[in-house]
Protein backbone atom coordinates (compact mmCIF):
# COMPACT_ATOMS: atom_id res chain seq x y z
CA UNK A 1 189.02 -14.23 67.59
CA UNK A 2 187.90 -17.33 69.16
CA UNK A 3 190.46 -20.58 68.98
CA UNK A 4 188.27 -22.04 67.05
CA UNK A 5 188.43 -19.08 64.36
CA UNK A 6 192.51 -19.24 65.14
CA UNK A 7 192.66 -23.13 63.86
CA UNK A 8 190.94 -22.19 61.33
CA UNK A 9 192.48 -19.41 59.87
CA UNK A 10 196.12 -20.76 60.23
CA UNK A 11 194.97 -23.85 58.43
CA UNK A 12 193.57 -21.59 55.68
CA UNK A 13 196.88 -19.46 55.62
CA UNK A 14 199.35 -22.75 55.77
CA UNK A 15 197.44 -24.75 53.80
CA UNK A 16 197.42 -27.72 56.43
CA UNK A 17 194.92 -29.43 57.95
CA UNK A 18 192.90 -28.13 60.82
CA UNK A 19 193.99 -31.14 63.14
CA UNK A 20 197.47 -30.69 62.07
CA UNK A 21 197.16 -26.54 62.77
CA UNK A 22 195.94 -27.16 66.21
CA UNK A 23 198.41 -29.33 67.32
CA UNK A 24 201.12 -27.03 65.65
CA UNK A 25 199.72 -23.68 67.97
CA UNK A 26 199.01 -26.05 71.47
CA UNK A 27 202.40 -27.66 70.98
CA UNK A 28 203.42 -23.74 70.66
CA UNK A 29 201.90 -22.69 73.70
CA UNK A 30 202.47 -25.68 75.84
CA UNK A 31 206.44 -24.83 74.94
CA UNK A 32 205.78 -21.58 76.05
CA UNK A 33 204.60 -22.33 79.40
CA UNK A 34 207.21 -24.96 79.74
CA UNK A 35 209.87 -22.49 79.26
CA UNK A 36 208.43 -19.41 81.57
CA UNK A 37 208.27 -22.14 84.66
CA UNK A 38 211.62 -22.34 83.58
CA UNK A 39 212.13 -18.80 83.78
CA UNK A 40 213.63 -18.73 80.45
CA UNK A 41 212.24 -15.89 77.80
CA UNK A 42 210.87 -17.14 74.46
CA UNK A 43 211.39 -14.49 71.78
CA UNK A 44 210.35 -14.35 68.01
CA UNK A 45 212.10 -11.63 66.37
CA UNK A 46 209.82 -9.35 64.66
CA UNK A 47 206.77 -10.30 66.73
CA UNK A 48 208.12 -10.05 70.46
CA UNK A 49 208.74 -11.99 73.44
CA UNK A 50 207.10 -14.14 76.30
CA UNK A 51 209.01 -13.95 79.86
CA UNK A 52 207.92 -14.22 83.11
CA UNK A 53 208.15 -11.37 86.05
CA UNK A 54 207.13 -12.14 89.89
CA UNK A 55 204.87 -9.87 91.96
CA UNK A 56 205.36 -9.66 95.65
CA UNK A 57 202.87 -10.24 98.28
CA UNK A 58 200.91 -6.97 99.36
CA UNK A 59 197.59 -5.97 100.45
CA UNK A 60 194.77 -4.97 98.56
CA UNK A 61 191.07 -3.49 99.20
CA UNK A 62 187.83 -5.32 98.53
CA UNK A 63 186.25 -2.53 96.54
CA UNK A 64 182.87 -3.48 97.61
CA UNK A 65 183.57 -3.38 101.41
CA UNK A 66 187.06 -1.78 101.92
CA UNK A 67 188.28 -4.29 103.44
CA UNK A 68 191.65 -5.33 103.39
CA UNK A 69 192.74 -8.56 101.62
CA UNK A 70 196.07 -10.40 101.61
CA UNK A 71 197.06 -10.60 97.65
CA UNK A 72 199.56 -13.89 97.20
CA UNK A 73 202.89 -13.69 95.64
CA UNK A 74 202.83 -14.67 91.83
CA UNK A 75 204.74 -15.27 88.74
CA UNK A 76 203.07 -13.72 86.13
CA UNK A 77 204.10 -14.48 82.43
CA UNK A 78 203.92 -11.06 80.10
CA UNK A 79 204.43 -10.52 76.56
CA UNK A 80 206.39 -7.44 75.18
CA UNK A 81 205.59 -6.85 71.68
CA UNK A 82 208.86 -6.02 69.15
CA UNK A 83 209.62 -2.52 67.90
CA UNK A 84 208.71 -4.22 64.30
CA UNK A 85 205.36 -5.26 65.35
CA UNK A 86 204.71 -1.92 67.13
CA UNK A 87 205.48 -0.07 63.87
CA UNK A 88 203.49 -1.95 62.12
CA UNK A 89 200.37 -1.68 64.74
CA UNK A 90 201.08 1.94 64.85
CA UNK A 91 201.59 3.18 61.28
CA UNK A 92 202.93 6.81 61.37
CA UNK A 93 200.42 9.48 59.67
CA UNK A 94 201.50 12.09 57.04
């Protein structure tokens, strides 16, 4: 799904207007990033959660040449999906 297709559908869905829907989900995101620099978690029960987790430095291969290259440390933000969500992803079979 395309953003574009997202606008779209959550304008269908909340009956709103597609400028309005857009600025609801990048005001959503932009929060989202504000809090992981932070390093605060943002969690939505029933869906999951968005926190952050930091990598160290280490060194990696090219895998074209084999040669070694330095890999910076990073903060990386990751999203952990809710039991409630993964039952519902994952219905059990009879």
């Amino acid at each position: 799904m395309t953003k574009a297709e997202l606008i779209d559908a959550i304008a269908a869905e909340a009956g709103v207007t597609k400028a309005d829907a857009e600025r609801t989900v990048s005001a959503f995101f932009d929060i989202v990033v504000k809090t992981a620099k932070e390093g605060d978690k943002v969690a939505w029960p029933g869906f999951g959660s968005f926190s952050t987790s930091k990598s160290t430095a280490r060194i990696g291969r090219n895998p074209q040449t084999g040669e070694a290259v330095n890999i910076a440390a990073s903060t990386r933000l990751k999203f952990t999906s809710s039991s409630t969500l993964k039952a519902a992803l994952n219905p059990k079979k009879k």
